[in-house]
C-alpha atoms as a PDB file:
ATOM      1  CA  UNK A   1       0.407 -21.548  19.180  1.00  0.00           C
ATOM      2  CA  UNK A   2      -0.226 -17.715  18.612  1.00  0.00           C
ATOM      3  CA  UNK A   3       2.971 -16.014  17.760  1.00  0.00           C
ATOM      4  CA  UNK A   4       3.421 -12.284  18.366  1.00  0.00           C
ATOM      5  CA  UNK A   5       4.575 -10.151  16.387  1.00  0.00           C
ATOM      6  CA  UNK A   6       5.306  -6.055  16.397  1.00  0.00           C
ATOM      7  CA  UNK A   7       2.932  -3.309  16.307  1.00  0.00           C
ATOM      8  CA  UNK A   8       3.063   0.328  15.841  1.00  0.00           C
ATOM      9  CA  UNK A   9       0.782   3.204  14.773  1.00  0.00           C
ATOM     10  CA  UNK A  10       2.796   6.101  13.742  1.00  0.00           C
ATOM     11  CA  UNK A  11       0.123   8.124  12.898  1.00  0.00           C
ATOM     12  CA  UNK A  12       0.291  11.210  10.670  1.00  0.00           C
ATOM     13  CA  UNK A  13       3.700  12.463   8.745  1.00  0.00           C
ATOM     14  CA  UNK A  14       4.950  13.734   5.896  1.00  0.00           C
ATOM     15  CA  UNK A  15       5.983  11.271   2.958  1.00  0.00           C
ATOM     16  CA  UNK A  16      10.258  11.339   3.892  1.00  0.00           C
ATOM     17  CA  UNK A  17       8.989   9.649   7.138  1.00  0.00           C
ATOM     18  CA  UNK A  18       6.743   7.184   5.591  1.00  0.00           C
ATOM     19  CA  UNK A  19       8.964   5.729   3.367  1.00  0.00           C
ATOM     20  CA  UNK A  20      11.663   5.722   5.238  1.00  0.00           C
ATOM     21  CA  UNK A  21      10.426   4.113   8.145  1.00  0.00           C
ATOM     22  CA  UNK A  22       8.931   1.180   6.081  1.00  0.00           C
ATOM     23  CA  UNK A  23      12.736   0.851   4.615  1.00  0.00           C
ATOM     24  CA  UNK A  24      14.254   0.819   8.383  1.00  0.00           C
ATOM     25  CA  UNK A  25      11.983  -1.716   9.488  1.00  0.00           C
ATOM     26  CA  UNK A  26      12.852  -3.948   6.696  1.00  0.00           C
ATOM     27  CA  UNK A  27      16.568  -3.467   7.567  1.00  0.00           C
ATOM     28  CA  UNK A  28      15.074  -4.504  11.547  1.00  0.00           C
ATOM     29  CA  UNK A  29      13.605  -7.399  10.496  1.00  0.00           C
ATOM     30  CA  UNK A  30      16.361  -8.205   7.821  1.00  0.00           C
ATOM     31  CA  UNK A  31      19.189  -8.039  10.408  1.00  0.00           C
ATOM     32  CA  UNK A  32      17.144 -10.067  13.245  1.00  0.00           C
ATOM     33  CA  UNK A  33      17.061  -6.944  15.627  1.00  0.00           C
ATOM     34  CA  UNK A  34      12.951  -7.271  15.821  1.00  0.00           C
ATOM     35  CA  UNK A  35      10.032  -9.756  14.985  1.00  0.00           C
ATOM     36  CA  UNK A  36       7.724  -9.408  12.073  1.00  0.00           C
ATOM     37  CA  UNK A  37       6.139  -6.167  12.228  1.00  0.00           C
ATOM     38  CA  UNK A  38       2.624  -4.651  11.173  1.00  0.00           C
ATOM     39  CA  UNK A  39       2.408  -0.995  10.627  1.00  0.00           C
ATOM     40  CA  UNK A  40      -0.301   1.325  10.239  1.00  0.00           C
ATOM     41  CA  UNK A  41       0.013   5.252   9.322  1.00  0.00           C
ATOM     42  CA  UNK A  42      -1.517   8.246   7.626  1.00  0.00           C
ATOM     43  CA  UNK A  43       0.070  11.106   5.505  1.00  0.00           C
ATOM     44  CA  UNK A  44       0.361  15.181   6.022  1.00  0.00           C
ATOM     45  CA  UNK A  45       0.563  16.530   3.664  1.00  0.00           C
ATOM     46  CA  UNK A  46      -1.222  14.304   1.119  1.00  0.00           C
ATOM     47  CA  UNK A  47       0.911  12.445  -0.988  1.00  0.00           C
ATOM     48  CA  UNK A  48       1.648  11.146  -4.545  1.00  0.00           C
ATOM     49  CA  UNK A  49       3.606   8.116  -4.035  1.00  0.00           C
ATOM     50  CA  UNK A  50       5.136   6.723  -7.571  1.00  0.00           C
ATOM     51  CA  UNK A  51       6.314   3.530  -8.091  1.00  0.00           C
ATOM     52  CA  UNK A  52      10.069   2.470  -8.087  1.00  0.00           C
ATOM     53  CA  UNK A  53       9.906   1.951 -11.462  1.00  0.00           C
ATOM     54  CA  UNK A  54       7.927   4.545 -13.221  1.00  0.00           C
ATOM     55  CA  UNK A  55       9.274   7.487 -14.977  1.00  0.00           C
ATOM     56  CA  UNK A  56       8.805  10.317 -13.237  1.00  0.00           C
ATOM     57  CA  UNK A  57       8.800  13.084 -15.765  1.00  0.00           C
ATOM     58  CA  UNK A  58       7.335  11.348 -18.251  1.00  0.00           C
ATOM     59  CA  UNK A  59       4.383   9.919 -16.298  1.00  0.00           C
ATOM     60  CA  UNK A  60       3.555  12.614 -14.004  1.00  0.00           C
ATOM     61  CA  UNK A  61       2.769  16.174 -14.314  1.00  0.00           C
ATOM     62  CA  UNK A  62       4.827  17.440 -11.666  1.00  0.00           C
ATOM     63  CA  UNK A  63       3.401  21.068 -11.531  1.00  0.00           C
ATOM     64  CA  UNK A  64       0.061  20.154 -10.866  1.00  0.00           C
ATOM     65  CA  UNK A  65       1.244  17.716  -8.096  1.00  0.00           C
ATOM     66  CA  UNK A  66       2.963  21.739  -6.715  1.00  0.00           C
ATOM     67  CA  UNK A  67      -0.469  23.234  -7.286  1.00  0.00           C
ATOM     68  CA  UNK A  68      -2.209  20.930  -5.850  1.00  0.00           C
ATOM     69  CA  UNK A  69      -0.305  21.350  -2.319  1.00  0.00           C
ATOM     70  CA  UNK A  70       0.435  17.595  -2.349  1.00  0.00           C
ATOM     71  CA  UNK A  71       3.748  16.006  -1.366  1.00  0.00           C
ATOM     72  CA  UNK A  72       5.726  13.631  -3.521  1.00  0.00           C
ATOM     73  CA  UNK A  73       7.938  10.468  -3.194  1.00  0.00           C
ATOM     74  CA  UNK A  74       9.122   7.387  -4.750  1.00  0.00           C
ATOM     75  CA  UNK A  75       8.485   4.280  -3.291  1.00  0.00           C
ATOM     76  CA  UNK A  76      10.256   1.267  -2.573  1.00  0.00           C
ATOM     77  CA  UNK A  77       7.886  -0.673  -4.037  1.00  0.00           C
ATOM     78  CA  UNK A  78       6.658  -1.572  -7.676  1.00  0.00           C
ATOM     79  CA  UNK A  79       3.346  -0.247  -9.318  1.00  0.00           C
ATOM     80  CA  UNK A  80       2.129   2.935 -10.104  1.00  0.00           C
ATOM     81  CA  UNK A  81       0.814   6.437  -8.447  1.00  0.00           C
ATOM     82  CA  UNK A  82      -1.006   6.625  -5.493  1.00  0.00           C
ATOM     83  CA  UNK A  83      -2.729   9.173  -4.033  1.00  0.00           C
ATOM     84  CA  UNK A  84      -2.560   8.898  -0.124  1.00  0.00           C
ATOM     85  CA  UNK A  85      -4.880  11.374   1.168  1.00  0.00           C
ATOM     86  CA  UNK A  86      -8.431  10.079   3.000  1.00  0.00           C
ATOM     87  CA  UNK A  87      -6.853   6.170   3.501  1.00  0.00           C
ATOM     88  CA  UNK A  88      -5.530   4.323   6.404  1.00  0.00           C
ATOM     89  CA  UNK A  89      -1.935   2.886   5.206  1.00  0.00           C
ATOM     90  CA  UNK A  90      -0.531  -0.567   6.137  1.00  0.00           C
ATOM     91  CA  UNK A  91       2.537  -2.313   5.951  1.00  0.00           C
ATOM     92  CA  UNK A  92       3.573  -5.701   6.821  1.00  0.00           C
ATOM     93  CA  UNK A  93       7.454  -6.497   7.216  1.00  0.00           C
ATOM     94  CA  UNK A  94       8.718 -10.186   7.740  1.00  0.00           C
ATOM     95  CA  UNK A  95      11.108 -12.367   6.643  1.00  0.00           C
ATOM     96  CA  UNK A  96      10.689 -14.557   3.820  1.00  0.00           C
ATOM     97  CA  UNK A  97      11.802 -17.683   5.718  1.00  0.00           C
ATOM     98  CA  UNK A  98       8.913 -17.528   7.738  1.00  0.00           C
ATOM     99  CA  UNK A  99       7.131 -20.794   7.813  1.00  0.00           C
ATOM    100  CA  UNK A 100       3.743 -19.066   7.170  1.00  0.00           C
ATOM    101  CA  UNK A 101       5.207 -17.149   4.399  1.00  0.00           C
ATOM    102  CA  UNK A 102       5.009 -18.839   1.103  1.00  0.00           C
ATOM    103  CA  UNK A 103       7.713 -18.592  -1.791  1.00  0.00           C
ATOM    104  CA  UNK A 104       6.380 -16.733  -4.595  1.00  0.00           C
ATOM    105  CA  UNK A 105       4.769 -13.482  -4.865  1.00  0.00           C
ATOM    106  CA  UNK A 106       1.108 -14.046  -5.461  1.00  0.00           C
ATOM    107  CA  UNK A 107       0.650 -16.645  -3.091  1.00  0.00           C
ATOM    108  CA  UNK A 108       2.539 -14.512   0.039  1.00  0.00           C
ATOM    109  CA  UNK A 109       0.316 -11.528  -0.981  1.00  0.00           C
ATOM    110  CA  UNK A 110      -2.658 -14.101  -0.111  1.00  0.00           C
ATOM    111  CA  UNK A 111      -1.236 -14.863   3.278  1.00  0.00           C
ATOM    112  CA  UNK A 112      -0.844 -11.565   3.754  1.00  0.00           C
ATOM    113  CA  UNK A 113      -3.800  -9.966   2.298  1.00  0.00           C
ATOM    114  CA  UNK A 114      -5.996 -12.396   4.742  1.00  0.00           C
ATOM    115  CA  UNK A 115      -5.231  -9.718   7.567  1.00  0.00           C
ATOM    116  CA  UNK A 116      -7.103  -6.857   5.102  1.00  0.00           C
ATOM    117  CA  UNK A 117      -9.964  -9.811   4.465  1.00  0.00           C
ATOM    118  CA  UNK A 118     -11.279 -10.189   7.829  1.00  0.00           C
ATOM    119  CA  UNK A 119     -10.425  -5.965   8.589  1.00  0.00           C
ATOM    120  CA  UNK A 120     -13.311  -5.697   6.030  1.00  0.00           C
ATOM    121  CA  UNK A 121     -15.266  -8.469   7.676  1.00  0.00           C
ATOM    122  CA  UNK A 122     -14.886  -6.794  10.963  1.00  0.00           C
ATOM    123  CA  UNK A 123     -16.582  -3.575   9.240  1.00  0.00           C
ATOM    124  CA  UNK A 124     -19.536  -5.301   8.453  1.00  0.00           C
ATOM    125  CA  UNK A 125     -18.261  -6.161   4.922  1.00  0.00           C
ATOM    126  CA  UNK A 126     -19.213  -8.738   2.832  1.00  0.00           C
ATOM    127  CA  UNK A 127     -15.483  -9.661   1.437  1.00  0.00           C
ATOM    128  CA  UNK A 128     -13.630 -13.094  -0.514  1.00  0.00           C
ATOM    129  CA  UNK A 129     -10.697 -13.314  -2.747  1.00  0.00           C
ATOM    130  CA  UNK A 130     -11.843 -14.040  -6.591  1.00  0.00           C
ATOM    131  CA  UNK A 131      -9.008 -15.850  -8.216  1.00  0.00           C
ATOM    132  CA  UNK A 132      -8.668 -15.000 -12.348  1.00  0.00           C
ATOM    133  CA  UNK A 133     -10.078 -18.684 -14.165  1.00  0.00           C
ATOM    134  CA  UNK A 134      -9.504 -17.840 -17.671  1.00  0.00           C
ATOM    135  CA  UNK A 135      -5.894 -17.497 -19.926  1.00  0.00           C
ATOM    136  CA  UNK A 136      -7.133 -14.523 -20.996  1.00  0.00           C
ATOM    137  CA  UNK A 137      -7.450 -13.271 -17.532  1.00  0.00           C
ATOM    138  CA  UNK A 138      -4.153 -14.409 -16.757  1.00  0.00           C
ATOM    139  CA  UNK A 139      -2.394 -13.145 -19.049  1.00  0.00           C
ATOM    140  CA  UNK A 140      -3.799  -9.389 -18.977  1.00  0.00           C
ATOM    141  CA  UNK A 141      -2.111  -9.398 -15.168  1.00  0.00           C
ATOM    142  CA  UNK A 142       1.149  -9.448 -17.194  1.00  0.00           C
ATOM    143  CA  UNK A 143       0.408  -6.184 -18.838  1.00  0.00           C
ATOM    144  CA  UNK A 144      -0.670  -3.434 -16.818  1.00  0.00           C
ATOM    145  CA  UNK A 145      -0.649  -0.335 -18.828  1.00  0.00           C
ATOM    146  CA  UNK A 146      -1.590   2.492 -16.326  1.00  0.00           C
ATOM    147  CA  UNK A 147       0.440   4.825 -14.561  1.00  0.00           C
ATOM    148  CA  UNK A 148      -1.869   4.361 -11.597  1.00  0.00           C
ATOM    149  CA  UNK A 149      -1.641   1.708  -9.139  1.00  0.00           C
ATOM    150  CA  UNK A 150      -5.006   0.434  -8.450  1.00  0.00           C
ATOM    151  CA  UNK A 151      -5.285  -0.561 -12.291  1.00  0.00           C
ATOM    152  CA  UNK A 152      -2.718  -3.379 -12.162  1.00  0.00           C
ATOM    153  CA  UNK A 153      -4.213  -6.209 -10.359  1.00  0.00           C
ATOM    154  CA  UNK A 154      -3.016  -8.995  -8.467  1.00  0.00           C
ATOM    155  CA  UNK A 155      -3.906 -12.885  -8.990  1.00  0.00           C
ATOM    156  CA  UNK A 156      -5.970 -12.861  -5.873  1.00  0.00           C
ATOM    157  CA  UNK A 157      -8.418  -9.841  -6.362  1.00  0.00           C
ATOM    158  CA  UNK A 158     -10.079  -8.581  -3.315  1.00  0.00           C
ATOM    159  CA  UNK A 159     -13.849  -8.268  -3.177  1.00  0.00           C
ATOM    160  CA  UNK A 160     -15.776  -6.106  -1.320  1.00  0.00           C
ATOM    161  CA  UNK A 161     -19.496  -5.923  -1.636  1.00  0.00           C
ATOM    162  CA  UNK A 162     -18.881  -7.248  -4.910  1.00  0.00           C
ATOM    163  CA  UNK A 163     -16.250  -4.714  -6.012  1.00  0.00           C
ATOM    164  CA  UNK A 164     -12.855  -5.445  -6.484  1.00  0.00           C
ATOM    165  CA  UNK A 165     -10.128  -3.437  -4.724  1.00  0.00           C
ATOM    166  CA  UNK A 166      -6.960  -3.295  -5.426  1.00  0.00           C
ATOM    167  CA  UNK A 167      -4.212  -1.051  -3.704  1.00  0.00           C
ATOM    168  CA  UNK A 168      -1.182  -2.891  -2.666  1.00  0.00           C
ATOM    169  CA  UNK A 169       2.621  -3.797  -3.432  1.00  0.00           C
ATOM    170  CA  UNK A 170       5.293  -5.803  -2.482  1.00  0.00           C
ATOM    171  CA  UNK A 171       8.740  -6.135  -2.267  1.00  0.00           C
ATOM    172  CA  UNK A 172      11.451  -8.517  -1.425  1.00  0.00           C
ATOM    173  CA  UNK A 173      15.422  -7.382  -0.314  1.00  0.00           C
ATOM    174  CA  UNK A 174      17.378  -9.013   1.570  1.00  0.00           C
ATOM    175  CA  UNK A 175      15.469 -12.375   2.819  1.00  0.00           C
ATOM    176  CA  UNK A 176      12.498  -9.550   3.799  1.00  0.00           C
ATOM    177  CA  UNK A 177       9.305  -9.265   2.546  1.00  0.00           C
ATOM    178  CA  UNK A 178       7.404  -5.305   2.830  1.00  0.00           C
ATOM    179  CA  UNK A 179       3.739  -5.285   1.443  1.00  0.00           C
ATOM    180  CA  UNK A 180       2.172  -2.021   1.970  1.00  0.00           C
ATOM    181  CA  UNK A 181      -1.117  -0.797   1.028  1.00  0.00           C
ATOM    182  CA  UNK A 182      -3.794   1.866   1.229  1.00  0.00           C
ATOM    183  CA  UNK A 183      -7.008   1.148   2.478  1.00  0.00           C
ATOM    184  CA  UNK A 184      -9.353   3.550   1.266  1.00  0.00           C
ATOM    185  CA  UNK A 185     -11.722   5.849   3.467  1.00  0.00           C
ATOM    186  CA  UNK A 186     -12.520   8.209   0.547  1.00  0.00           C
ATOM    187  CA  UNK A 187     -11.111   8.704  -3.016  1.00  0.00           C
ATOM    188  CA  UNK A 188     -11.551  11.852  -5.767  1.00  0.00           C
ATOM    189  CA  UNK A 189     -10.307   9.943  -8.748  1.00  0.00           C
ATOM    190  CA  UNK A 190     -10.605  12.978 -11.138  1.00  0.00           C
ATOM    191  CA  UNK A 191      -7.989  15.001  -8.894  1.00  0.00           C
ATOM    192  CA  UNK A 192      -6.148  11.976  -9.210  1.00  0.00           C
ATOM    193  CA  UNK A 193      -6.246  11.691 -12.414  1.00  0.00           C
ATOM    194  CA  UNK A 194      -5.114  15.004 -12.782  1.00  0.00           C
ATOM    195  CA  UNK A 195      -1.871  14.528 -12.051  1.00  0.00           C
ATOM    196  CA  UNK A 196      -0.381  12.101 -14.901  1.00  0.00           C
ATOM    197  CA  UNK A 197       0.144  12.851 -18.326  1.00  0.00           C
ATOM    198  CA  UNK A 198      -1.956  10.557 -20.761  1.00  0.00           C
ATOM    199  CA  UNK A 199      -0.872  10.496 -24.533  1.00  0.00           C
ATOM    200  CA  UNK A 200      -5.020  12.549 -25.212  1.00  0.00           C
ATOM    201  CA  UNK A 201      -7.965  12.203 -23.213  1.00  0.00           C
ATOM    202  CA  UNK A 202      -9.775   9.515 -24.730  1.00  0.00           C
ATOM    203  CA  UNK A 203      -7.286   7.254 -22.813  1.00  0.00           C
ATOM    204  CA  UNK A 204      -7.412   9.125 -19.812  1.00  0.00           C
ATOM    205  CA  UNK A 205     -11.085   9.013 -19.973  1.00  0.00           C
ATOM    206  CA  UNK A 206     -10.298   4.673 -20.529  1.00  0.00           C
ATOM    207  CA  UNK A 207      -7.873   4.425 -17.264  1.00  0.00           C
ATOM    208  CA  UNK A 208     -10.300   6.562 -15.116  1.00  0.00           C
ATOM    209  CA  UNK A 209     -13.009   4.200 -16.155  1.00  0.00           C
ATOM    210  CA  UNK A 210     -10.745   1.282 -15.378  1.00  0.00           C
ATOM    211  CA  UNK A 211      -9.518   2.405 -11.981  1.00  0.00           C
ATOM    212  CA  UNK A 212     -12.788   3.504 -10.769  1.00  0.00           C
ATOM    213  CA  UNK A 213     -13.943  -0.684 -11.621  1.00  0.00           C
ATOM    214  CA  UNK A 214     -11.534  -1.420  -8.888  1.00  0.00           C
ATOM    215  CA  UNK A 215     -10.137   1.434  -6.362  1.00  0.00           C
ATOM    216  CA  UNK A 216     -13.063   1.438  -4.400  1.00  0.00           C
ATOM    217  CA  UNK A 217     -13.277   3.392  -1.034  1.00  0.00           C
ATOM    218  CA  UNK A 218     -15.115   2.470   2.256  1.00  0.00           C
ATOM    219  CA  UNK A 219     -17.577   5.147   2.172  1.00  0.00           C
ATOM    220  CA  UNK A 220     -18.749   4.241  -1.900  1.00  0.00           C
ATOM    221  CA  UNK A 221     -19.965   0.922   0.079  1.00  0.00           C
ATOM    222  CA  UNK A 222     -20.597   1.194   3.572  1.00  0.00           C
ATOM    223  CA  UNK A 223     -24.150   2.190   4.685  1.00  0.00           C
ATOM    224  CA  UNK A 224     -22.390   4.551   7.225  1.00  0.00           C
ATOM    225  CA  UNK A 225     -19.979   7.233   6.956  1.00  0.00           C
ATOM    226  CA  UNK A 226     -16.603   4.883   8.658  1.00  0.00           C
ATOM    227  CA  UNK A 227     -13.960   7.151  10.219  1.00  0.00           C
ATOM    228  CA  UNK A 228      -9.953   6.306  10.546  1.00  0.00           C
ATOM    229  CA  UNK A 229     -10.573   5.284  14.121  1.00  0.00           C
ATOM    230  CA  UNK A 230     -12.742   2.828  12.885  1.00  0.00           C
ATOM    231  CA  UNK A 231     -10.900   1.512  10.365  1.00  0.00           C
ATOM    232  CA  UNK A 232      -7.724   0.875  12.610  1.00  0.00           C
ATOM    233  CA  UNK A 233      -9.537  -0.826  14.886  1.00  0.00           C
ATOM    234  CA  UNK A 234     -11.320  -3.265  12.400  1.00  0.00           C
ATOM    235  CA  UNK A 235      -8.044  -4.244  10.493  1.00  0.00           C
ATOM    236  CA  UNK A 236      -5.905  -4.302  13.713  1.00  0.00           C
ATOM    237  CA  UNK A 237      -8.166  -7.127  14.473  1.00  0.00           C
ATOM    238  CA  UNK A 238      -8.387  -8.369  10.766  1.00  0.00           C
ATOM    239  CA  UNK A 239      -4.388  -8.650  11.096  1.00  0.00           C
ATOM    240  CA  UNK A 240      -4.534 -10.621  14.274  1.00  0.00           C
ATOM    241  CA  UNK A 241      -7.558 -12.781  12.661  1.00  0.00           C
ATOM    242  CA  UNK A 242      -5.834 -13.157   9.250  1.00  0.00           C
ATOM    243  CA  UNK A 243      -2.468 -14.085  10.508  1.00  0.00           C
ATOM    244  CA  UNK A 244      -3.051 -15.897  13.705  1.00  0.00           C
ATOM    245  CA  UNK A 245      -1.003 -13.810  15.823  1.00  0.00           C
ATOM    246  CA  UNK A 246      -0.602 -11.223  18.525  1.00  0.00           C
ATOM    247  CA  UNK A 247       0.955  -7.761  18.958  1.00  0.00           C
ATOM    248  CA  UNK A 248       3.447  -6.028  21.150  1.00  0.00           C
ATOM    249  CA  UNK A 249       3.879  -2.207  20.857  1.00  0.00           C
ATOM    250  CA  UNK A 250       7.122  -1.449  19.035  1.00  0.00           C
ATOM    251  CA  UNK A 251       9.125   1.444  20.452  1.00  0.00           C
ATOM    252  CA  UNK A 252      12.767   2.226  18.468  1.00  0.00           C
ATOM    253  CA  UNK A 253      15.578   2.836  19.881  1.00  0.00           C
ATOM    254  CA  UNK A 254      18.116   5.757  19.221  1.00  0.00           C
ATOM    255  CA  UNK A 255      20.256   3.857  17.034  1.00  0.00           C
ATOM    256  CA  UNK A 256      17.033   2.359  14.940  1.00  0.00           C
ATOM    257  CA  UNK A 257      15.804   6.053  15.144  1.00  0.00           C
ATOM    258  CA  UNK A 258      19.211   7.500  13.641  1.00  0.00           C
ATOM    259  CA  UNK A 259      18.751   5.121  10.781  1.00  0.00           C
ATOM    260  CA  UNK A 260      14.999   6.375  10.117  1.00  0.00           C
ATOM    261  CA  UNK A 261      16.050   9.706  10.116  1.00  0.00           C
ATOM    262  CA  UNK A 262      19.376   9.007   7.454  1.00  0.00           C
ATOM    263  CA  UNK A 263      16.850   7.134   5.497  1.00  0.00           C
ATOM    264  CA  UNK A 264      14.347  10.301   5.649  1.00  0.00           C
ATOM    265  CA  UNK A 265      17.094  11.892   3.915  1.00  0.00           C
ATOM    266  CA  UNK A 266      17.192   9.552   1.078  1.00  0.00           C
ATOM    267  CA  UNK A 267      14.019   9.778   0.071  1.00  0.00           C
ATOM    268  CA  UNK A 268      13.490  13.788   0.455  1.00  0.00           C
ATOM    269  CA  UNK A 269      16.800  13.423  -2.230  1.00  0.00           C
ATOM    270  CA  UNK A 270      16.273  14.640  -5.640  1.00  0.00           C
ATOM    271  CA  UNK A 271      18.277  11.770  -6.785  1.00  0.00           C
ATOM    272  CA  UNK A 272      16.137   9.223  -5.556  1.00  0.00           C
ATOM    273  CA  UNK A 273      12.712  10.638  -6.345  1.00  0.00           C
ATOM    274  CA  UNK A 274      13.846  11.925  -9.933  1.00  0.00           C
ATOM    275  CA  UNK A 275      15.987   8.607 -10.481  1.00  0.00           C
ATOM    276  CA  UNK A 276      14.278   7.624 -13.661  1.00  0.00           C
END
């Protein structure tokens, strides 16, 4: 039997709101208040998103980020930079203990990933998951060395018209799994690029090379120009495809909105964006 889970497009906002929405549906779905839920959203202004680990001042220039008129905010998630500008965002919040959901990492990112398989599919896309064969493979997944996110890739690498793309994390707190994403319409990889420091430019030169091998965007492969509109519709259906289920609109309630907008706090904080 189909099972149905939550939907909701929150369109465009500003970073604050992104991130802390993702967080307050975790803490939905973590305290039982609301099914799995599937999220799709865009940013104003465009944002740098850095990973919960990385270091901000040493990684990023922060200046340029100013100049550049983009927002900024630490994630939740693991991984490096991100540029959210021409993308359509995802995230995907349910509990580990779902029976669908398997226990490790690499292998729930494959469940979940599925839903962004047959989104690509329903584009017109020729797209499979290429699994690394090799030790030597294997064991470069254990050492990503870029600041930026699409350059550290999973086990399962997603193919699309034989180019890899890359773009997602995940997290796990308590019994919940968030995997969020960006699925690219566009990218400008030297603006990207811009923004992090690199020890001289021969390296920078070697990530850019590296990323562009792998953060592909719609419109580098797509005989036609594909607009957001588009794109929401195809992976809406990808999601329904991929996970064998069906969606209900999601609509918060006061108290669940109260707890967004405490969370939105949090993450415009100083103290959490500049925590490293």
């Amino acid at each position: 039997m189909t099972e149905t889970w939550n939907f909701i497009n929150t369109g465009s906002n500003d970073p604050f709101y992104n991130m802390a929405l993702d967080e307050a549906l975790l803490n939905f779905v973590s305290r039982g208040e609301i099914d799995p839920v599937i999220r799709f959203y865009t940013w104003n202004p465009a944002t740098l998103s850095v990973g919960y680990f990385q270091r901000l001042t040493k990684e990023i220039d922060i200046d340029k980020v100013k100049e550049k008129g983009y927002g900024m905010v630490r994630r939740q998630t693991g991984g490096r930079g991100v540029l959210h500008d021409k993308e359509l965002t995802y995230s995907v919040i349910v509990p580990e203990s779902h029976p669908e959901m398997p226990s490790t990492i690499t292998e729930a990112y494959r469940v979940i990933s599925e839903g962004l398989l047959q989104g690509y599919k329903e584009l017109g896309l020729d797209a499979y998951f290429a699994i690394p064969r090799s030790k030597e493979e294997r064991d470069k997944l254990k050492q990503p060395r870029s600041a930026v996110c699409f350059d550290a890739p999973s086990w399962y690498e997603l193919v699309v018209e034989g180019r890899k793309i890359a773009g997602s994390a995940q997290v796990r707190q308590k019994g919940v799994i968030l995997q969020h994403g960006s699925l690219l319409q566009d990218v400008d990889v030297d603006d990207l690029f811009d923004m992090f420091i690199f020890k001289n430019e021969r390296l920078k030169e070697k990530m850019k090379k590296a990323f562009l091998d792998k953060a592909v965007a719609l419109n580098d492969i797509s005989d036609k120009k594909i607009t957001i509109a588009e794109m929401e519709v195809a992976f809406e259906k990808g999601f329904k495809k991929g996970l064998n289920v069906d969606f209900k609109p999601l609509t918060l309630t006061e108290a669940q909105q109260a707890e967004v907008n405490e969370l939105i706090e949090k993450y415009k904080s100083d103290d959490w964006n500049y925590r490293k």
